[in-house]
C-alpha atoms as a PDB file:
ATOM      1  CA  UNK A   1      34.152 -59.749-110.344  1.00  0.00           C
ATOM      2  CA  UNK A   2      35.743 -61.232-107.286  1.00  0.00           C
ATOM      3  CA  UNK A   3      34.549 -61.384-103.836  1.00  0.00           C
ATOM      4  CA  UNK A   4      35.391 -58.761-101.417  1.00  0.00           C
ATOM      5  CA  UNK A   5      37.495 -59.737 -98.756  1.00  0.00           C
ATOM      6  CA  UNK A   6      36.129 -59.177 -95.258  1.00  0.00           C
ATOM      7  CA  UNK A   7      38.465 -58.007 -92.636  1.00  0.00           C
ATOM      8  CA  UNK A   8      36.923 -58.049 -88.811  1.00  0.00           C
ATOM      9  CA  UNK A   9      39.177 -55.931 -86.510  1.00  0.00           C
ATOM     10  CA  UNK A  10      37.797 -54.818 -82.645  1.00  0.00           C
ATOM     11  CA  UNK A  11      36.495 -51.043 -83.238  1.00  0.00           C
ATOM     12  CA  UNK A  12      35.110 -48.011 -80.927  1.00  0.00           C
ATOM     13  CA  UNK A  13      32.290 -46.234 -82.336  1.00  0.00           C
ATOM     14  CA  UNK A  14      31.469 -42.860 -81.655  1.00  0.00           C
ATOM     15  CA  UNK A  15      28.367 -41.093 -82.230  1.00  0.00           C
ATOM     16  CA  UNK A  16      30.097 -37.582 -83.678  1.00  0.00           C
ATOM     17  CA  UNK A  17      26.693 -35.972 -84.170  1.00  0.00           C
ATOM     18  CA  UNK A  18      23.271 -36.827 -85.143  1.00  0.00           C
ATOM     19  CA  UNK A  19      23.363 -39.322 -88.288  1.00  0.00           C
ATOM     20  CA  UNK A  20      27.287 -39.527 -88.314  1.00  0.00           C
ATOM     21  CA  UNK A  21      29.232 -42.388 -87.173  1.00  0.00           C
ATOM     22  CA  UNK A  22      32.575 -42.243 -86.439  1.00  0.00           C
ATOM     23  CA  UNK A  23      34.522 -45.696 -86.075  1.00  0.00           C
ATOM     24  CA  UNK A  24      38.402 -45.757 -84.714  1.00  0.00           C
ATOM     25  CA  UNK A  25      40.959 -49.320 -85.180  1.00  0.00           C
ATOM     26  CA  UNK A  26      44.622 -50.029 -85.378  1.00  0.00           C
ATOM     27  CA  UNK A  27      45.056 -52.495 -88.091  1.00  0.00           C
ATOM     28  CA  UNK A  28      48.720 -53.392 -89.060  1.00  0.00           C
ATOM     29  CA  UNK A  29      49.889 -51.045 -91.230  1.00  0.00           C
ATOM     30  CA  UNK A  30      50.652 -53.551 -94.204  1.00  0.00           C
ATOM     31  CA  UNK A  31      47.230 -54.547 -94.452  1.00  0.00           C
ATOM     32  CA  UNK A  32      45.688 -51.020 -94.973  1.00  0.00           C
ATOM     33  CA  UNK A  33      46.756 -50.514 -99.094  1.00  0.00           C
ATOM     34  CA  UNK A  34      43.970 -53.976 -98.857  1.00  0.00           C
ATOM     35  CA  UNK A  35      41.115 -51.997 -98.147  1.00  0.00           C
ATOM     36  CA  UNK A  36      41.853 -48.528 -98.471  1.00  0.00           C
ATOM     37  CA  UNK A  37      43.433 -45.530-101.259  1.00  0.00           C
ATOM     38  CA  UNK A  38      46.221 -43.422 -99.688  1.00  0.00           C
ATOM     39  CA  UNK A  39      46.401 -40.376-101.901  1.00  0.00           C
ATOM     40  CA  UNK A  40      49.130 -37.881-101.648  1.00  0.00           C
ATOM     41  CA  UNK A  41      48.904 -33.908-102.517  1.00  0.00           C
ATOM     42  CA  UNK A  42      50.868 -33.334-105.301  1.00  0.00           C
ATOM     43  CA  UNK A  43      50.870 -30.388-108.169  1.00  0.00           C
ATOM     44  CA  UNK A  44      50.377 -31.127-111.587  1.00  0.00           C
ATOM     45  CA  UNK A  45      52.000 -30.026-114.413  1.00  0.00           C
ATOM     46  CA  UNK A  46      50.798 -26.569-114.645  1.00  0.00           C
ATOM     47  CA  UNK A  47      51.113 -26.461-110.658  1.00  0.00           C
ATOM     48  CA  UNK A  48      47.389 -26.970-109.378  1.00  0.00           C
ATOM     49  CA  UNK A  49      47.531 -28.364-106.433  1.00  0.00           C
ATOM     50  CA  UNK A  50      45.927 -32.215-106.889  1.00  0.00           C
ATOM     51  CA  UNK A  51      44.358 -34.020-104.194  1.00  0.00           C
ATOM     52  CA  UNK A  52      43.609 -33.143-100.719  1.00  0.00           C
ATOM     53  CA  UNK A  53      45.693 -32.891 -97.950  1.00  0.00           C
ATOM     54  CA  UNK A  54      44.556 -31.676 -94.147  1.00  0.00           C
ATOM     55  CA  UNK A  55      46.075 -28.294 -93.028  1.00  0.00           C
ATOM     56  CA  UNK A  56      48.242 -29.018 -89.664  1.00  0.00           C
ATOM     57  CA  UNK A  57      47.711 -27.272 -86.791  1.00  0.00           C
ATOM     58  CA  UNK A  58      51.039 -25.864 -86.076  1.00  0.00           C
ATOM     59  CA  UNK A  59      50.260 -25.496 -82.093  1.00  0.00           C
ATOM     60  CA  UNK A  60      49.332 -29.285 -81.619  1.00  0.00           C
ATOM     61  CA  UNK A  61      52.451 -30.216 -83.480  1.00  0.00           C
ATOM     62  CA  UNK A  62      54.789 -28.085 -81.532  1.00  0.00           C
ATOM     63  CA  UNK A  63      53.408 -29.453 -78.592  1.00  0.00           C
ATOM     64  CA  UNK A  64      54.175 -32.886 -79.768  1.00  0.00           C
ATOM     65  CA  UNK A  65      57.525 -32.042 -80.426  1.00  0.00           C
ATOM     66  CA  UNK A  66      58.190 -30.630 -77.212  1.00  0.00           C
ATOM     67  CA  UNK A  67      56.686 -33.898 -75.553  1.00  0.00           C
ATOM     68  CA  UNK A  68      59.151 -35.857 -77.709  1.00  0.00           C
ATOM     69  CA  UNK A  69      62.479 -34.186 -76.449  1.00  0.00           C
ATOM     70  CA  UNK A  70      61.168 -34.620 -73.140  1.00  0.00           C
ATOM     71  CA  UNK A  71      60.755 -38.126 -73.250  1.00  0.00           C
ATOM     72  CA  UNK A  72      64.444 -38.645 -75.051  1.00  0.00           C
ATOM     73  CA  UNK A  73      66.107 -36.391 -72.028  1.00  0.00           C
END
């Protein structure tokens, strides 16, 4: 079995309740397939939906939009 590989990258933890840690990092975007599985939804062939993918929240994303167009004006 081969070593892990160690990556060290500055971090801000946040206590999100009692007993859960959340930790937030930019890393470069190459790197992350390295140390991490990015799974896609996707059906399968008797269309179940396979995998999981987090529902948007259509009011936030409008809002980003319309910060967007403002900043392209």
């Amino acid at each position: 079995m081969a070593s892990p590989e160690i990556f060290a990258v500055p971090a801000i933890e946040i206590l999100q309740s009692k007993g859960r840690r959340l930790y937030t990092f930019a890393v470069d975007g190459k790197l992350v397939s390295r140390f991490a599985a990015v799974s896609r939804i996707k059906r399968t062939e008797d269309t179940s939906l396979l995998g999981y993918q987090r529902p948007e929240v259509y009011p936030s994303v409008a809002e980003i939009g319309v910060g967007l167009r403002a900043q392209a004006a």
